[in-house]
PDB file of N, CA and C in Angstrom:
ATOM      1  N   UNK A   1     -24.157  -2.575   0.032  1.00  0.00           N
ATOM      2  CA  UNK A   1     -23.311  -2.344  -1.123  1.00  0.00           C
ATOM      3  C   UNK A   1     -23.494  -3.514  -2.076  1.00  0.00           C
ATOM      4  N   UNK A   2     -23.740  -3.311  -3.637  1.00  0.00           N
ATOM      5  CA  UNK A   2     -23.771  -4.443  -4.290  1.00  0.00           C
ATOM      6  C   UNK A   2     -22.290  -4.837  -4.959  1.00  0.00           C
ATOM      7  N   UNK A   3     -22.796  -5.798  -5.619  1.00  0.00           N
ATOM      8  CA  UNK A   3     -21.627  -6.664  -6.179  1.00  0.00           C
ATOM      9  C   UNK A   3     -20.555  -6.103  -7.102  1.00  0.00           C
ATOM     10  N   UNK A   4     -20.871  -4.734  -7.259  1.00  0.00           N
ATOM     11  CA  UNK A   4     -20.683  -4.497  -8.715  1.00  0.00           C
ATOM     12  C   UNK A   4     -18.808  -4.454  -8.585  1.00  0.00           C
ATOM     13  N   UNK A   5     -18.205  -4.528  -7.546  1.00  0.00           N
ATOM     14  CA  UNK A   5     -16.862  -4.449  -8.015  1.00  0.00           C
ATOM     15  C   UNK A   5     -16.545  -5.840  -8.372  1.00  0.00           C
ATOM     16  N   UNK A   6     -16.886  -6.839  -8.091  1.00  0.00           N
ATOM     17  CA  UNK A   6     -16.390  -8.072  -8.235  1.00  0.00           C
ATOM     18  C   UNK A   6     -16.380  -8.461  -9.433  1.00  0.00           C
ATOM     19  N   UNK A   7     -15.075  -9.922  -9.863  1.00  0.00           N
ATOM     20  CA  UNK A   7     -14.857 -10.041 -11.157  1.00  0.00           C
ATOM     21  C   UNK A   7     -14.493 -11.631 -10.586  1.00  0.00           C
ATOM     22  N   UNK A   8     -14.423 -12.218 -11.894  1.00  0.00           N
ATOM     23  CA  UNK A   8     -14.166 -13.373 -12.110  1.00  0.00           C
ATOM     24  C   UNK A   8     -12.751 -13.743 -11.735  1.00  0.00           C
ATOM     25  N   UNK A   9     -11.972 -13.042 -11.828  1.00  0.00           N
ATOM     26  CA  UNK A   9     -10.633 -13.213 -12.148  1.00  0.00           C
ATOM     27  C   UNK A   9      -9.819 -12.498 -10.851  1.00  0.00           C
ATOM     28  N   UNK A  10      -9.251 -13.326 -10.059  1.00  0.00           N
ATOM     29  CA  UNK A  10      -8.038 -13.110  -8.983  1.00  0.00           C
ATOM     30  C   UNK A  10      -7.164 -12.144  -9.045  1.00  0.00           C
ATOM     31  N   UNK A  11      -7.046 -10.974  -8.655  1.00  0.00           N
ATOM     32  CA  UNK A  11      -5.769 -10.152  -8.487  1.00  0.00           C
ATOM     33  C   UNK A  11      -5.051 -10.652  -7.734  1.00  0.00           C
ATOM     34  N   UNK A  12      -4.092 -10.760  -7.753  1.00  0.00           N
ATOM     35  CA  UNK A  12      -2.374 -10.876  -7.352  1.00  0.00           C
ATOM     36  C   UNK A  12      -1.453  -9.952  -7.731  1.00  0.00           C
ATOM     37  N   UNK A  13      -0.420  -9.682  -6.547  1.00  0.00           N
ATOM     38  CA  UNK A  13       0.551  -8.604  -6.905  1.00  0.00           C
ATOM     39  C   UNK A  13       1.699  -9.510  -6.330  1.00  0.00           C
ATOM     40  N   UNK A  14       2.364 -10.225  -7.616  1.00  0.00           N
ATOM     41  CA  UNK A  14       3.685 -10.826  -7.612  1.00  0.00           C
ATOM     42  C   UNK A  14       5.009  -9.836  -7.082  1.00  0.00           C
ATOM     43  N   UNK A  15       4.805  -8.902  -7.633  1.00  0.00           N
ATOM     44  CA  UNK A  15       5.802  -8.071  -7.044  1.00  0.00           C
ATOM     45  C   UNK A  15       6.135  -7.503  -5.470  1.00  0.00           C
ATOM     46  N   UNK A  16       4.619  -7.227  -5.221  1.00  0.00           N
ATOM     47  CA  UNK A  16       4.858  -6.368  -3.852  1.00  0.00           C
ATOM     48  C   UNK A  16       4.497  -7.516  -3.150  1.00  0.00           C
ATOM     49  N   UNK A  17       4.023  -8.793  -3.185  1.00  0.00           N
ATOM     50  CA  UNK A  17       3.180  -9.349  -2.202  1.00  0.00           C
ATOM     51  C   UNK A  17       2.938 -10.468  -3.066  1.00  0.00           C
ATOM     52  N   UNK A  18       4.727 -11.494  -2.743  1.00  0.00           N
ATOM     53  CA  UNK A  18       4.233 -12.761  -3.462  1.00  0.00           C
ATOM     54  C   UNK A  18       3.654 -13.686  -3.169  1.00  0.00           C
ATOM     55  N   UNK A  19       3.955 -14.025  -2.026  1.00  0.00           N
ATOM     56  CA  UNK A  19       2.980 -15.111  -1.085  1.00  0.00           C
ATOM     57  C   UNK A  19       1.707 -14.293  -0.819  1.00  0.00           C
ATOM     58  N   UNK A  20       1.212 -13.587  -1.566  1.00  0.00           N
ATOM     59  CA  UNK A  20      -0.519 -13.442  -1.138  1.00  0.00           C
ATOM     60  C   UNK A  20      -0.275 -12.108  -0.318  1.00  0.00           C
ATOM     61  N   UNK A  21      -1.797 -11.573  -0.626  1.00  0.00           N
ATOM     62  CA  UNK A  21      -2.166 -10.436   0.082  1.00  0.00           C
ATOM     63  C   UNK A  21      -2.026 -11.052   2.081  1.00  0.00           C
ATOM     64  N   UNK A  22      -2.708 -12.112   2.308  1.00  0.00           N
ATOM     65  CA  UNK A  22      -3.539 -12.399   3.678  1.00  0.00           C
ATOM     66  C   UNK A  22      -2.034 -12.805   4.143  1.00  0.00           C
ATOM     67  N   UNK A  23      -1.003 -13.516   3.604  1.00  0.00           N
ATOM     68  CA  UNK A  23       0.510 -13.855   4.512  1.00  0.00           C
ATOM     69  C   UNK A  23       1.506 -12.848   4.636  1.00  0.00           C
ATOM     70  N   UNK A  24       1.266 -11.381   4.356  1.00  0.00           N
ATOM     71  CA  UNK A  24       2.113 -10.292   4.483  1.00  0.00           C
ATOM     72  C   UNK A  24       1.773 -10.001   5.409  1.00  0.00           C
ATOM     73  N   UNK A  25       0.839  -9.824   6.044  1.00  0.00           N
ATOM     74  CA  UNK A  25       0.573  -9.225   7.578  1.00  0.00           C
ATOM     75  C   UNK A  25       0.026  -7.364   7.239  1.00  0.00           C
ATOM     76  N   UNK A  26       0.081  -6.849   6.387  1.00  0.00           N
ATOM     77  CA  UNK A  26      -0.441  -5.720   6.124  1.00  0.00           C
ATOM     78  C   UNK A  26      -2.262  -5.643   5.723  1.00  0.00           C
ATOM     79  N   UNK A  27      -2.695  -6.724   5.641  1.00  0.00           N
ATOM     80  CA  UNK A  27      -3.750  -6.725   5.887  1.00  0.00           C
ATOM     81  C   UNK A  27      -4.629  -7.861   6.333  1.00  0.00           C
ATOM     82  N   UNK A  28      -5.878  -7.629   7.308  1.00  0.00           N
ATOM     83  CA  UNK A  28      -6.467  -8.676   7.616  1.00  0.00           C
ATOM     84  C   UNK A  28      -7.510  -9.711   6.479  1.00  0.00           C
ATOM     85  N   UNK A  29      -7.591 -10.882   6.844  1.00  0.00           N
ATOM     86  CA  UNK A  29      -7.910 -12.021   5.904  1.00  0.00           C
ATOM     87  C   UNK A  29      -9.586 -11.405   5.017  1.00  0.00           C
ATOM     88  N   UNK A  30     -10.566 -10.083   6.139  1.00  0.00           N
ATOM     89  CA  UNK A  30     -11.380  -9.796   5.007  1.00  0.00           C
ATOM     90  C   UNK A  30     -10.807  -8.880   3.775  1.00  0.00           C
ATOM     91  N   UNK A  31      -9.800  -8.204   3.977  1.00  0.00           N
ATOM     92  CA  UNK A  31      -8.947  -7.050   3.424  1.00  0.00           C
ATOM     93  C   UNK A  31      -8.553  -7.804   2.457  1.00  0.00           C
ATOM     94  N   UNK A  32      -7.847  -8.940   2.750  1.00  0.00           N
ATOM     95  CA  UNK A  32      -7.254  -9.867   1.833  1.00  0.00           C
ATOM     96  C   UNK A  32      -7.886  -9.912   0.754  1.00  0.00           C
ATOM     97  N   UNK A  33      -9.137 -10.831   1.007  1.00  0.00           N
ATOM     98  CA  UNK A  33     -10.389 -11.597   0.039  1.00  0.00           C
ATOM     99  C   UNK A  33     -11.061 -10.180  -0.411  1.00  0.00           C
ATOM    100  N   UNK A  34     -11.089  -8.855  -0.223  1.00  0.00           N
ATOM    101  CA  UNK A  34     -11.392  -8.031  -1.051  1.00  0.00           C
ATOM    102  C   UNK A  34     -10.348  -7.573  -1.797  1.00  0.00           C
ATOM    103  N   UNK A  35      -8.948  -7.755  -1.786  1.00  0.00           N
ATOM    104  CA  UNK A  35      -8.179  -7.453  -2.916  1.00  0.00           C
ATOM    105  C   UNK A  35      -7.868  -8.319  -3.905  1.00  0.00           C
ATOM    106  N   UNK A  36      -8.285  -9.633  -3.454  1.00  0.00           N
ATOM    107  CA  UNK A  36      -7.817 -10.688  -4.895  1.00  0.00           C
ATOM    108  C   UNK A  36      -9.224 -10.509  -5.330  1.00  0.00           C
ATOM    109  N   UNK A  37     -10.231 -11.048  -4.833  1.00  0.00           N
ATOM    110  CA  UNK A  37     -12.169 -10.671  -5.824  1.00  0.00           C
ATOM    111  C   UNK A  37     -12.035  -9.612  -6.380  1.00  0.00           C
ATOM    112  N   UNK A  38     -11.687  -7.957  -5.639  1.00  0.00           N
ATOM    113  CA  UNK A  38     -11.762  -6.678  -6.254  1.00  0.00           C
ATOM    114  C   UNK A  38     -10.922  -6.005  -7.155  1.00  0.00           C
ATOM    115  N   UNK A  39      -9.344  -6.929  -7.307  1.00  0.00           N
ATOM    116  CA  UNK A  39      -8.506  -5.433  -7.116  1.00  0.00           C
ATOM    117  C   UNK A  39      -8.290  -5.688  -8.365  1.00  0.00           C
ATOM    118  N   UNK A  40      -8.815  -6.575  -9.892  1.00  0.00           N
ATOM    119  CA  UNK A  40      -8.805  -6.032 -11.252  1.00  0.00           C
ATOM    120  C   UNK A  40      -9.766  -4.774 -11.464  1.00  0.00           C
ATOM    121  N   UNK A  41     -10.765  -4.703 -10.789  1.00  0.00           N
ATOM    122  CA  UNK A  41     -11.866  -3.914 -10.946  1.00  0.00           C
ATOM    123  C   UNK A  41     -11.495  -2.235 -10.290  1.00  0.00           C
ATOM    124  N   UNK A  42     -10.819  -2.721  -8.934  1.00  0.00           N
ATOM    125  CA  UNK A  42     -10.030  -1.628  -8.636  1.00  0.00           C
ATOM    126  C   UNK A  42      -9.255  -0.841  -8.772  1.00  0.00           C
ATOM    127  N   UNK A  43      -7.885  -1.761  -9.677  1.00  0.00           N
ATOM    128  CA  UNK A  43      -7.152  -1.095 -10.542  1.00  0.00           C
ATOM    129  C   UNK A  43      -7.870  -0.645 -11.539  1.00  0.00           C
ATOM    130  N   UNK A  44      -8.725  -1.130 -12.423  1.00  0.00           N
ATOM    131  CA  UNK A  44      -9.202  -0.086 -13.430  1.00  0.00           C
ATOM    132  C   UNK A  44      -9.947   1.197 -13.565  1.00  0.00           C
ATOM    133  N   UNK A  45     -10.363   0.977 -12.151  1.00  0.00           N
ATOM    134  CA  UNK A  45     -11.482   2.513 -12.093  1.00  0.00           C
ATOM    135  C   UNK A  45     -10.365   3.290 -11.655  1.00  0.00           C
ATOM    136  N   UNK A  46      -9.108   3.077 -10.724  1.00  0.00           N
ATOM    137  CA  UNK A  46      -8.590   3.709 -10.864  1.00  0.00           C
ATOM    138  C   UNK A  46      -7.487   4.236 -11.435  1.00  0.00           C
ATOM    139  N   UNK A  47      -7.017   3.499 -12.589  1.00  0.00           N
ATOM    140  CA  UNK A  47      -6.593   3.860 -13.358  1.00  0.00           C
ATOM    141  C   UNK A  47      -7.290   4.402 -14.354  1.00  0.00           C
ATOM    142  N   UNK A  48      -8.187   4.638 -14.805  1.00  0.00           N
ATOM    143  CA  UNK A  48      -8.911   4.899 -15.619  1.00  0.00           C
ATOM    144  C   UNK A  48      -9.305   4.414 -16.867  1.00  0.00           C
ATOM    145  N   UNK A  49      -8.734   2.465 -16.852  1.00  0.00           N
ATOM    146  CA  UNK A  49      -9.162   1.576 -17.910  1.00  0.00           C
ATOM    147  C   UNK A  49     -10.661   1.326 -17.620  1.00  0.00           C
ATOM    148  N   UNK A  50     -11.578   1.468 -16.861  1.00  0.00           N
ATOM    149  CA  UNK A  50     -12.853   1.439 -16.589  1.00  0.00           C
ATOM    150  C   UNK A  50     -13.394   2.289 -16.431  1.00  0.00           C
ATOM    151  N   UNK A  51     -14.356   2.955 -16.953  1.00  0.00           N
ATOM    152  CA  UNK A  51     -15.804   3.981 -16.597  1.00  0.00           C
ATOM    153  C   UNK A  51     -16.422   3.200 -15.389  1.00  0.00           C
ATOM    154  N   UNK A  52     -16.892   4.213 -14.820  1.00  0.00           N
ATOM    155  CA  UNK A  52     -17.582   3.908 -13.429  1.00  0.00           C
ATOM    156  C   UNK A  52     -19.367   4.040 -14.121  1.00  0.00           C
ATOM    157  N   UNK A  53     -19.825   3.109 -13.775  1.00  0.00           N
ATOM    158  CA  UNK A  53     -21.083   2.976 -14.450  1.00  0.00           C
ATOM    159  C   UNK A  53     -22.251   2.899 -12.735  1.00  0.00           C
ATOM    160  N   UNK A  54     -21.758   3.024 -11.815  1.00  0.00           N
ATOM    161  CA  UNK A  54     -23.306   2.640 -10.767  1.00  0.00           C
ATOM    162  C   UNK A  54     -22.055   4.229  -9.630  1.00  0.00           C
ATOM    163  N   UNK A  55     -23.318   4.573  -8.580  1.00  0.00           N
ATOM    164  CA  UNK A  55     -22.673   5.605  -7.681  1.00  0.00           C
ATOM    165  C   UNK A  55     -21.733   5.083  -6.917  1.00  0.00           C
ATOM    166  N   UNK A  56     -21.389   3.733  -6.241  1.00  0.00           N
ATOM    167  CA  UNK A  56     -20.783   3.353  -5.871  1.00  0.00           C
ATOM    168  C   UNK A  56     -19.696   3.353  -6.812  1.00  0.00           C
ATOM    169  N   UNK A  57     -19.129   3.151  -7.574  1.00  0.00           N
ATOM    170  CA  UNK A  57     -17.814   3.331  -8.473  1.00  0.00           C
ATOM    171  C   UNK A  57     -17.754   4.322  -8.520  1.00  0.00           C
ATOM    172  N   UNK A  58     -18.494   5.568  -9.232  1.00  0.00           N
ATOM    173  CA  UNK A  58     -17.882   6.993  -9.201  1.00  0.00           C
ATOM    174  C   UNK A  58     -17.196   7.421  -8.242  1.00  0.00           C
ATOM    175  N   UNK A  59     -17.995   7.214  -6.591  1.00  0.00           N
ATOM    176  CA  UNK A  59     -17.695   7.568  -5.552  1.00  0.00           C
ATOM    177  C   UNK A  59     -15.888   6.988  -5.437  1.00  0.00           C
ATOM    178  N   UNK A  60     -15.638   5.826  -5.473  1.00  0.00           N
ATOM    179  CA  UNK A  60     -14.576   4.873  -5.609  1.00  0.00           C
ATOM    180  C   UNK A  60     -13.806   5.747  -6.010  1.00  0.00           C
ATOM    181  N   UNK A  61     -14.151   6.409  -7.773  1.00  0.00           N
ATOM    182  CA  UNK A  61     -13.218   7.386  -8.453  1.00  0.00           C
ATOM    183  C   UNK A  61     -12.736   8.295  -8.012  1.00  0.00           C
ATOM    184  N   UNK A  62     -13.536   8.940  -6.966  1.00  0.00           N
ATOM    185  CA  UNK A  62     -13.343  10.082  -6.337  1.00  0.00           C
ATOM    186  C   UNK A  62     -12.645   9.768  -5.219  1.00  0.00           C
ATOM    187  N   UNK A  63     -12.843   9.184  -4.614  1.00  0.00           N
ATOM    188  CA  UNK A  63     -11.792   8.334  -3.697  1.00  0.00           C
ATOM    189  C   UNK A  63     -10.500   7.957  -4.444  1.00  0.00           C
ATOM    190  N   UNK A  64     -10.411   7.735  -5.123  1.00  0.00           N
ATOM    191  CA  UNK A  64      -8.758   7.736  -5.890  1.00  0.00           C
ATOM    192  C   UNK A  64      -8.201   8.716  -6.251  1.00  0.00           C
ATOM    193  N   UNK A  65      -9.055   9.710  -6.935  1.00  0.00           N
ATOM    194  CA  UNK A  65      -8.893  10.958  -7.291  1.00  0.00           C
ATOM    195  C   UNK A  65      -8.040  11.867  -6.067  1.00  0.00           C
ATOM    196  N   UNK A  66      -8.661  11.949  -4.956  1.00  0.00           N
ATOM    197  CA  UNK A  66      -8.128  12.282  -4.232  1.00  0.00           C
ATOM    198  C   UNK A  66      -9.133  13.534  -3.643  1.00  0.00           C
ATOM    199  N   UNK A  67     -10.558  13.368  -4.178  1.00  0.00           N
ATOM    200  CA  UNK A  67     -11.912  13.915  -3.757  1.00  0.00           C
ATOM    201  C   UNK A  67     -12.260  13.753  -2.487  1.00  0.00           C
ATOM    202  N   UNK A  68     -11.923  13.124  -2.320  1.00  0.00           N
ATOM    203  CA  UNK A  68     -13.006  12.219  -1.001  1.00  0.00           C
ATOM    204  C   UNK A  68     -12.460  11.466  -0.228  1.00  0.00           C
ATOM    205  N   UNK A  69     -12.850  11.161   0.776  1.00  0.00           N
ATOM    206  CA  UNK A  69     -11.562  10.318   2.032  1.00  0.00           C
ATOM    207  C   UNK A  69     -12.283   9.248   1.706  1.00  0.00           C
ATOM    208  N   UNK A  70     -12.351   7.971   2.118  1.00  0.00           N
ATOM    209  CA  UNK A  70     -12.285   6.733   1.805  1.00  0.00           C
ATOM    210  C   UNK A  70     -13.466   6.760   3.071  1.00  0.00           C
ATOM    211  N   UNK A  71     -14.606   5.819   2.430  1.00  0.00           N
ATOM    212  CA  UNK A  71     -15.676   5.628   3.713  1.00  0.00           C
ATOM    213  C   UNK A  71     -16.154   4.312   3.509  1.00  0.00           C
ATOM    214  N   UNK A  72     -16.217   3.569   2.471  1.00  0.00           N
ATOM    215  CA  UNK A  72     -16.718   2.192   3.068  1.00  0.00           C
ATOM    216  C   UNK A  72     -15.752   1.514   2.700  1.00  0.00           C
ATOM    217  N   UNK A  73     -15.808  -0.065   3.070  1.00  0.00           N
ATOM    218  CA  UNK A  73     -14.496  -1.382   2.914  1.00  0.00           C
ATOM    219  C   UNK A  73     -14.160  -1.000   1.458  1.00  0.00           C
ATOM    220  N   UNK A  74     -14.417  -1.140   0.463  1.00  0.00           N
ATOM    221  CA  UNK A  74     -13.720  -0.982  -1.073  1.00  0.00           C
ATOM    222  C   UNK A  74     -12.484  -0.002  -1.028  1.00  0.00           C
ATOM    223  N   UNK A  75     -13.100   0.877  -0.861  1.00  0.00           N
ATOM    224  CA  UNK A  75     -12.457   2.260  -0.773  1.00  0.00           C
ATOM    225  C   UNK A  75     -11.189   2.627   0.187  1.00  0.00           C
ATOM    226  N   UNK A  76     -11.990   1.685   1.401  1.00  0.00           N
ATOM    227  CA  UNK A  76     -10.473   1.667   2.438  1.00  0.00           C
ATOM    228  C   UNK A  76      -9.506   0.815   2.040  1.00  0.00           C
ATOM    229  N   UNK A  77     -10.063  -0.562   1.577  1.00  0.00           N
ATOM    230  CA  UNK A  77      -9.011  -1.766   1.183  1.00  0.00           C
ATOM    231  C   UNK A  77      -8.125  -0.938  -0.080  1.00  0.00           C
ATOM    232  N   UNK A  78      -8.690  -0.500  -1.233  1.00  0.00           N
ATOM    233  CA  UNK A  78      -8.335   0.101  -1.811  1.00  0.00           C
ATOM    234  C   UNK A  78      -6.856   1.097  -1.647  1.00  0.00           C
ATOM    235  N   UNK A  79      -7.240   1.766  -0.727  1.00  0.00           N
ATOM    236  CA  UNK A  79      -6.319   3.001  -0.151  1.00  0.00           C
ATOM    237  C   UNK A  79      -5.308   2.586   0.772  1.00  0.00           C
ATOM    238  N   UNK A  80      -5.184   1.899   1.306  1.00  0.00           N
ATOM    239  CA  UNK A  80      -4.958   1.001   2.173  1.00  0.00           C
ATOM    240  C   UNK A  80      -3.538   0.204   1.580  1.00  0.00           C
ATOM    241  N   UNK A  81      -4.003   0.057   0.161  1.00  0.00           N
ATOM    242  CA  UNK A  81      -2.968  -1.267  -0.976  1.00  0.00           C
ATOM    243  C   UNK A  81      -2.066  -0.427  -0.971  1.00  0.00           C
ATOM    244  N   UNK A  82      -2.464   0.946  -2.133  1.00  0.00           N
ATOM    245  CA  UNK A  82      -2.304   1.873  -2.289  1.00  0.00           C
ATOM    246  C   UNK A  82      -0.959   2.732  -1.247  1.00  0.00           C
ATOM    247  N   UNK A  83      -1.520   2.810  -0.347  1.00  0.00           N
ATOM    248  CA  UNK A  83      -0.211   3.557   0.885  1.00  0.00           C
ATOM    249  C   UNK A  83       0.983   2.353   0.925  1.00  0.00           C
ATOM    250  N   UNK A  84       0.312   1.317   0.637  1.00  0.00           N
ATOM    251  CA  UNK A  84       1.861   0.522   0.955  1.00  0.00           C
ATOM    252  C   UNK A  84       2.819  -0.188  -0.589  1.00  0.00           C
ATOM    253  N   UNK A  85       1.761   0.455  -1.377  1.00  0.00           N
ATOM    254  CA  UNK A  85       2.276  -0.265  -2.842  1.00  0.00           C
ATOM    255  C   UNK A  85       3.261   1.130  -3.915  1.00  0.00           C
ATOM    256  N   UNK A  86       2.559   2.144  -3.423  1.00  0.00           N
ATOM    257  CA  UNK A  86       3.189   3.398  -3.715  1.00  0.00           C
ATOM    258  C   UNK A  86       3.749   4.421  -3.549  1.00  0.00           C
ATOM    259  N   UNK A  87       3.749   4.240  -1.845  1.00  0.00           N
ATOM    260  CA  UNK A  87       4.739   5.328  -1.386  1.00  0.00           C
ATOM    261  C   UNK A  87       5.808   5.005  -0.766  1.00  0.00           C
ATOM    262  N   UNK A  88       6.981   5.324  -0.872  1.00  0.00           N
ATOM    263  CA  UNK A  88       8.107   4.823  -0.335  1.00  0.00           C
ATOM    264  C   UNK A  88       8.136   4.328   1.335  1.00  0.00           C
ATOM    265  N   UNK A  89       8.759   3.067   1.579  1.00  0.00           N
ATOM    266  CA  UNK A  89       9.186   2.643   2.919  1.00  0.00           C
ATOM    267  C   UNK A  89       9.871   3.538   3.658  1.00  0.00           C
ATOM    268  N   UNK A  90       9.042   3.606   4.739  1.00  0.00           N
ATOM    269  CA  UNK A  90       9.938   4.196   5.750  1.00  0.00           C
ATOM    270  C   UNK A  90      10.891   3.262   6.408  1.00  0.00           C
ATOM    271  N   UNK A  91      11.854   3.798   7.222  1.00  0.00           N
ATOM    272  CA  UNK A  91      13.107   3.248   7.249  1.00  0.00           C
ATOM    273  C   UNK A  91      13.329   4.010   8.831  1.00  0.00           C
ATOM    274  N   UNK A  92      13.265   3.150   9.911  1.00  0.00           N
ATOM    275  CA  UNK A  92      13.745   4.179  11.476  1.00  0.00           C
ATOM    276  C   UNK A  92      14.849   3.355  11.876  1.00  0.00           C
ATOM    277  N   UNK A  93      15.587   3.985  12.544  1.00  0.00           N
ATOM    278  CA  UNK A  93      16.701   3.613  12.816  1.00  0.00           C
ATOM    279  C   UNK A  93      16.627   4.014  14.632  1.00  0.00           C
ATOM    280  N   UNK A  94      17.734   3.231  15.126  1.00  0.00           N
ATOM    281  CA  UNK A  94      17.725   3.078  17.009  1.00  0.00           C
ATOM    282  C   UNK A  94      18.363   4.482  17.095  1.00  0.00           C
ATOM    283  N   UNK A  95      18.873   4.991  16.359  1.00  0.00           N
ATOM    284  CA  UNK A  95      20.324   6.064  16.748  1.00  0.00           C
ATOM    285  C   UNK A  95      19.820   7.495  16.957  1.00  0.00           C
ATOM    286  N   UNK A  96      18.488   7.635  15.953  1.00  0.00           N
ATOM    287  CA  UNK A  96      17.833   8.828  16.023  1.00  0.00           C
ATOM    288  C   UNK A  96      18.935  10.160  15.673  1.00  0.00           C
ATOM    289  N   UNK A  97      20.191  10.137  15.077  1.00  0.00           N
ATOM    290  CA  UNK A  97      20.987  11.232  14.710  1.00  0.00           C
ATOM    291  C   UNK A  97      21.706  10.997  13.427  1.00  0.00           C
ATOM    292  N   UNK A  98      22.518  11.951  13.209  1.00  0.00           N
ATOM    293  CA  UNK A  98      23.383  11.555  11.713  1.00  0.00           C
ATOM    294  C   UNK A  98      24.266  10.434  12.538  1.00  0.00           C
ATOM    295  N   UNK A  99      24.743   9.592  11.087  1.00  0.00           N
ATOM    296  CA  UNK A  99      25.508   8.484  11.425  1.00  0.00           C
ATOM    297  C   UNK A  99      26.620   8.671  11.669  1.00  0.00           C
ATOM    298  N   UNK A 100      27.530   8.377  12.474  1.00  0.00           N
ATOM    299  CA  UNK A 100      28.541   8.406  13.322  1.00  0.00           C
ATOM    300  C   UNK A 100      30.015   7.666  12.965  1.00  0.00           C
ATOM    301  N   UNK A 101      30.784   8.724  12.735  1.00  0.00           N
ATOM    302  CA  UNK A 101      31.795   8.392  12.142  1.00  0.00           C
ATOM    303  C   UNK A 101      32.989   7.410  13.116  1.00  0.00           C
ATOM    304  N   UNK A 102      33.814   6.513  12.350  1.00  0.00           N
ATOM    305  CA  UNK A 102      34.620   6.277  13.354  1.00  0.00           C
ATOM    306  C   UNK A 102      36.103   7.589  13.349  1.00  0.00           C
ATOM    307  N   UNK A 103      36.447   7.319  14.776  1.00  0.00           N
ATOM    308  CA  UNK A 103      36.942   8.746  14.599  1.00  0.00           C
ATOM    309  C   UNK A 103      38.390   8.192  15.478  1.00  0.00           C
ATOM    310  N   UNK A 104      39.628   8.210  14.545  1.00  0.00           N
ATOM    311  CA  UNK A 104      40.937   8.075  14.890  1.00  0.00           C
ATOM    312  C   UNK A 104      41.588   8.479  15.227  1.00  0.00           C
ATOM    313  N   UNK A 105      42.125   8.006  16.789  1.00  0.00           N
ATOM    314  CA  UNK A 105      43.057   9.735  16.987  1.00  0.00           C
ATOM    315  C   UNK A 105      44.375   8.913  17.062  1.00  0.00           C
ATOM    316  N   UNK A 106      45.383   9.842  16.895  1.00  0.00           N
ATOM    317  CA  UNK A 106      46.714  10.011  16.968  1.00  0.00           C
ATOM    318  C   UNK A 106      47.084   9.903  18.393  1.00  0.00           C
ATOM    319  N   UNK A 107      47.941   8.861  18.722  1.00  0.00           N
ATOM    320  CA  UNK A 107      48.439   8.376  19.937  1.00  0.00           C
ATOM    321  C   UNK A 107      49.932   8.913  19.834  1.00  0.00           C
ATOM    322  N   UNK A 108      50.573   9.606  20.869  1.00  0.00           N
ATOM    323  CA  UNK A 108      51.898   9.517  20.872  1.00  0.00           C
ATOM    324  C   UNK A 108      51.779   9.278  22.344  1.00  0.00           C
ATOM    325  N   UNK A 109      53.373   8.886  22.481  1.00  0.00           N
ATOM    326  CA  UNK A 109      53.753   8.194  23.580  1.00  0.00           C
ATOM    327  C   UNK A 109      54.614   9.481  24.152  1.00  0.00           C
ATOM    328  N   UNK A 110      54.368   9.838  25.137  1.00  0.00           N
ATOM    329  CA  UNK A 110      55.127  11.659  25.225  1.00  0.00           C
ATOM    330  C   UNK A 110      56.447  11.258  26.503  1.00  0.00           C
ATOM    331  N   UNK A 111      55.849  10.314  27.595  1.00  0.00           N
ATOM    332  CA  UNK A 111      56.694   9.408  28.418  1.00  0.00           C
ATOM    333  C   UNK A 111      57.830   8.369  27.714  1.00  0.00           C
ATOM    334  N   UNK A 112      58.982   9.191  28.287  1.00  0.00           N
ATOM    335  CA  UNK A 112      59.842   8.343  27.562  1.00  0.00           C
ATOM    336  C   UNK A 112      60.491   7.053  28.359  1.00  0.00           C
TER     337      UNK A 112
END
């Protein structure tokens, strides 16, 4: 695979992931170093501020698009950001049922 996603300039996502891609634990340290080198280049192809100019980017496109399953590192790191930057947190709970009311009962004393 050549160079062509790489850019000069560091992605960072202050919002989702302020201390860095590699200290969240959602991805490993090569995953990492391909989202700060890649992920201006990444966001734009897939957003569509960039034309995809070599097959490797189109392919990318299509992989965002929602063409194509994700087959080499770009594409997975990519998808990967993606599942955890845009779709809502899941949330499990120990109880596994609806939540449980407290439930008051009425005491009388019937013994006199």
């Amino acid at each position: 695979m050549s160079d062509n996603f790489f850019t000069d300039n560091r992605y960072f996502d202050n919002k989702n992931y302020p201390h860095g891609f590699s200290r969240h634990g959602h991805f490993t340290i090569r995953e990492a170093q391909l989202l700060e080198r890649c992920g201006h280049t990444y966001n734009d192809l897939d957003s569509g501020k960039r034309k995809p100019v070599t097959d490797d980017e189109r392919q990318f496109v299509a992989v965002c698009h929602g063409k194509r399953m994700p087959s080499n590192e770009h594409e997975k790191v990519w998808f990967k950001y993606i599942e955890h930057t845009r779709h809502p947190k899941r949330f499990h709970t120990l109880s596994g049922g609806k939540p449980q009311t407290d439930v008051i009962e009425d005491f009388t004393d019937t013994e006199g």
